[in-house]
Every structure is written in C-alpha cells, then in structure tokens.
Protein backbone atom coordinates (compact mmCIF):
# COMPACT_ATOMS: atom_id res chain seq x y z
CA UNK A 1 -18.04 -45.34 47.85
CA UNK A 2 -15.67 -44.46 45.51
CA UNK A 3 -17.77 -44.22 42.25
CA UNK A 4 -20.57 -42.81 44.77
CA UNK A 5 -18.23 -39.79 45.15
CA UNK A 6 -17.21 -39.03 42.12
CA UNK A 7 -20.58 -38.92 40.55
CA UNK A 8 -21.57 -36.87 43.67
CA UNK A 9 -18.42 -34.42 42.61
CA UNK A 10 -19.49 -34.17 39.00
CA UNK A 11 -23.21 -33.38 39.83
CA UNK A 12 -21.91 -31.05 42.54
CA UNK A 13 -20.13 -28.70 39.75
CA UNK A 14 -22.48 -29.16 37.28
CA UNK A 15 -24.90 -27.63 40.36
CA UNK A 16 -22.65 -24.92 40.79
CA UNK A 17 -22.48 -23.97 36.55
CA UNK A 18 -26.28 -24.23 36.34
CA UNK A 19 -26.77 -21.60 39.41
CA UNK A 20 -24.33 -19.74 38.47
CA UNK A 21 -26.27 -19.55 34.76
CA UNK A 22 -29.47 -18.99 36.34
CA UNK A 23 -27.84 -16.07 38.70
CA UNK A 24 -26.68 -14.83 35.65
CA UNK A 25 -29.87 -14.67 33.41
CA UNK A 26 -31.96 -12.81 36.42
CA UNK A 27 -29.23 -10.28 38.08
CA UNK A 28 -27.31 -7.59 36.66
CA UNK A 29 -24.14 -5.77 38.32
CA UNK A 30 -23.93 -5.33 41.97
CA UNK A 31 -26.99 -8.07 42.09
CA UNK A 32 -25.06 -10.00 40.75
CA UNK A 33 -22.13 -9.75 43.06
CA UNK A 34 -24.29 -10.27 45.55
CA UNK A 35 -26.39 -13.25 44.68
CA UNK A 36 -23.03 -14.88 44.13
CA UNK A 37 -22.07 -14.43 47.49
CA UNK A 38 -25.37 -15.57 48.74
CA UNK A 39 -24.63 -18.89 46.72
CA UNK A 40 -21.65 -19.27 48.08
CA UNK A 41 -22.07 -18.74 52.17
CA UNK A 42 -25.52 -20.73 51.62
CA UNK A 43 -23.53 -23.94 49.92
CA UNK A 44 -20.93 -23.99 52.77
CA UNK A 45 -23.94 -23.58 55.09
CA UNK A 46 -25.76 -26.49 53.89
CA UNK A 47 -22.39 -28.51 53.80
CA UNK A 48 -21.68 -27.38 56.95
CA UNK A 49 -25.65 -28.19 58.86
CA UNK A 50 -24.43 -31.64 56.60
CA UNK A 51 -21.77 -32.55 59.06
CA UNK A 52 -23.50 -31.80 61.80
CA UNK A 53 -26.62 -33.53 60.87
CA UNK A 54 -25.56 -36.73 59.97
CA UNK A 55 -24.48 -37.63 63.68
CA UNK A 56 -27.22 -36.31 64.79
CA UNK A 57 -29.79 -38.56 62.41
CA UNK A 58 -27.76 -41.43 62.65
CA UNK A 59 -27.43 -41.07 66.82
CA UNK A 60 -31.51 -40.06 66.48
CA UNK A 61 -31.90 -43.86 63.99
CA UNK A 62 -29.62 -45.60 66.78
CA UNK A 63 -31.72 -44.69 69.72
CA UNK A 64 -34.80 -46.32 68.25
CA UNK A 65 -33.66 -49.71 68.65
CA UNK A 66 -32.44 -50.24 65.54
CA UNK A 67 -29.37 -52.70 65.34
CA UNK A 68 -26.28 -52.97 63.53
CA UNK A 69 -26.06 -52.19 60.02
CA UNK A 70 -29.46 -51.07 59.48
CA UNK A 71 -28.44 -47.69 61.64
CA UNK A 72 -26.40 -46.58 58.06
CA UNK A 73 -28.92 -48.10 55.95
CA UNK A 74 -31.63 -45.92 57.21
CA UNK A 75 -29.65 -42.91 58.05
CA UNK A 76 -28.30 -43.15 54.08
CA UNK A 77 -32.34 -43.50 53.35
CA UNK A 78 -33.24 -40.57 54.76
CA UNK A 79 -30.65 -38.30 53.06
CA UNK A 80 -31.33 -40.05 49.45
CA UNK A 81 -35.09 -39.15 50.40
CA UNK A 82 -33.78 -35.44 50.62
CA UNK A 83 -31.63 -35.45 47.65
CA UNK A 84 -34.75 -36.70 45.58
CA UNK A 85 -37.11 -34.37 47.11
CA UNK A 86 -34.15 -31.61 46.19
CA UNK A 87 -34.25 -33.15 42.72
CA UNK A 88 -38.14 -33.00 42.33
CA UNK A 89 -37.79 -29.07 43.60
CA UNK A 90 -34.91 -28.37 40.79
CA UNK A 91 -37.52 -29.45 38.64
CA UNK A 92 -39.93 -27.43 39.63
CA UNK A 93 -38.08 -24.58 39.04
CA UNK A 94 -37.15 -25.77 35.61
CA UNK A 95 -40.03 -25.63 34.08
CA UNK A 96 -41.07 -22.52 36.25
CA UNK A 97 -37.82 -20.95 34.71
CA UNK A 98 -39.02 -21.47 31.53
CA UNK A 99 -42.63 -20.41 32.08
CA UNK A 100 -41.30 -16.74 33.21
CA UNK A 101 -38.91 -16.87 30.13
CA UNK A 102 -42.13 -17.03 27.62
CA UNK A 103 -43.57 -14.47 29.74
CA UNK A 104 -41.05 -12.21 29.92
CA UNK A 105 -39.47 -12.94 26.01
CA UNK A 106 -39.98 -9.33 24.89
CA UNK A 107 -38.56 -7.66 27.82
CA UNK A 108 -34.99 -10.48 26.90
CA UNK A 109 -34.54 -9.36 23.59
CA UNK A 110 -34.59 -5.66 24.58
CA UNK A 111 -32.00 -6.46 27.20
CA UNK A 112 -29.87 -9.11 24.90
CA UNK A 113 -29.92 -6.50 22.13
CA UNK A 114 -28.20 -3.68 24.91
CA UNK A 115 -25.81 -5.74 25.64
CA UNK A 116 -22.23 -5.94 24.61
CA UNK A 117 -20.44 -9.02 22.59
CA UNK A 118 -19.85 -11.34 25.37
CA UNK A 119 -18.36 -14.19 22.77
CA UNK A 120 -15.47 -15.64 25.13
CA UNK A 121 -11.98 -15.93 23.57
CA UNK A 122 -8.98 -17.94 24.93
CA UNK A 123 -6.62 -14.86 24.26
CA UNK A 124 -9.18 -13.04 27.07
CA UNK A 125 -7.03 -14.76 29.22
CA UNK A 126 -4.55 -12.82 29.01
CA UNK A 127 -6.32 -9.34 29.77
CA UNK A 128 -7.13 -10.20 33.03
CA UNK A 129 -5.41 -8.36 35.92
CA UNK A 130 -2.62 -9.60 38.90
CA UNK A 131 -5.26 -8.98 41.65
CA UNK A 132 -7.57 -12.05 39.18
CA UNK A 133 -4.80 -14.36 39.50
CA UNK A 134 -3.73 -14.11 42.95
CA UNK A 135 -7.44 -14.53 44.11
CA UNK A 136 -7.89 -17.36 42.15
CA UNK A 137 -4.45 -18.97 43.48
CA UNK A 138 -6.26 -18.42 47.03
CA UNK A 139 -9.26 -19.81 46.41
CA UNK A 140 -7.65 -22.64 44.73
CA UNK A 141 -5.64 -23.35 47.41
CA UNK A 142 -8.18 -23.51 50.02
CA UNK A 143 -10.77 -25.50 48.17
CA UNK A 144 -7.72 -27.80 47.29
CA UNK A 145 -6.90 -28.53 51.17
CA UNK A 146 -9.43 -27.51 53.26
CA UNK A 147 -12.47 -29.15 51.47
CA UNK A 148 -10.76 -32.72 51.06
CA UNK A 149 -9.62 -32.46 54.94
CA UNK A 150 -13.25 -31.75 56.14
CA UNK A 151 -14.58 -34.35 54.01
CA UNK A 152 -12.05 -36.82 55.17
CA UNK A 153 -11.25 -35.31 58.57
CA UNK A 154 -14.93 -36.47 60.03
C-alpha cells in the first residue's frame, strides 16, 4: 500500500504540472486565473465524490452476495477500470492537443513572438511580494494537515 501511494502521489503532481502547462498554453490573463480555479475546486470535487463513493461501491459489491475478501478485490477493480479509462481519455487529448497545435502553428508564433522573456531565474525569487509568501505559507499549511488527515481520517 505503501509503494501504491507513493507512485499514486508522484503521478498525482505530475497531473497537476501537466494541467497546469496545458492551462497555460490555451488561456491568457484573467482566463487564466480562472481556469486555475476551475482546476482546483474540480480536483477537490473529484477527491471529495472519491470518499464518498468508495463506501458506497464497496456497500453496492457487498450486497450482491459477494463474500469476504473479494468485496475489496472487486471494489479496487472497478476504480483501476476508471483510472485506465481516465488514462485512455488523457490520451486522447494528447494527441488531440497536438493536432490543434499543427493547426493552429501560425497563429503560436505570432503570440510567442509578443510575448515577453519568460526565462525563469532563481534570483526571481526574491522579487516576489509579502502578500506571495504568506499565501503560500497558507496553502502549505493546509495541504500539509488537512489532506494527510482526510486521507487517513476515513
């Protein structure tokens, strides 16, 4: 279970990176603000539903006369069937990504030539303002202790 959640942790962030990538490459400005904050309250919707859900397909897998350990075994079946079918569907929009890309090359390099240098630098670090700091202290602190107790609370 152990190994189980740490690769689930590393794929989770790597999840996070890539959308936040993708969000990047297709919004601009206040879209962008906003399709962050979509991400965010629809990732602690689905890990919320999550929660929920489990008892509810594992009470469901119980009822139907199956016995012991089997009840876990198929309840953990039917979620890996949804992370594959999740997988299969972050495909899909891989290679539909990079189909619009081609299309739409032209229209890039117009917009990537507007743009400012946006080469990151360590010493950017320090340019960034009290109010950065302080909301990044919060949200480190509640991801730090709330996340681990819900996990581990249920």
């Amino acid at each position: 279970m152990l190994v189980g959640r740490v690769i689930y942790a590393i794929g989770g962030d790597t999840l996070d990176v890539t959308q936040d990538m993708r969000a990047v490459k297709w919004f601009q400005g206040k879209e962008l603000n906003m399709v962050f904050g979509i991400q965010a309250s629809l990732t602690n919707l689905g890990s919320s539903l999550t929660f929920i859900g489990n008892d509810y397909l594992y009470n469901f897998v119980k009822e139907t006369q199956v016995e012991g350990s089997k009840v876990i075994g198929i309840t953990f079946f039917i979620a890996g069937i949804l992370i594959v079918l999740d997988l299969m569907n972050s495909v899909i929009m891989m290679f539909r990504d990079n189909r619009a890309e081609r299309i739409l090359k032209d229209d890039m390099k117009i917009l990537r030539s507007q743009e400012c240098d946006n080469k990151i630098r360590l010493k950017d670090i320090l340019e960034f303002n009290l109010s950065f700091w302080i909301i990044s202290l919060i949200i480190g602190t509640y991801n730090g202790t709330i996340f681990p107790f819900i996990s581990f609370g249920k």
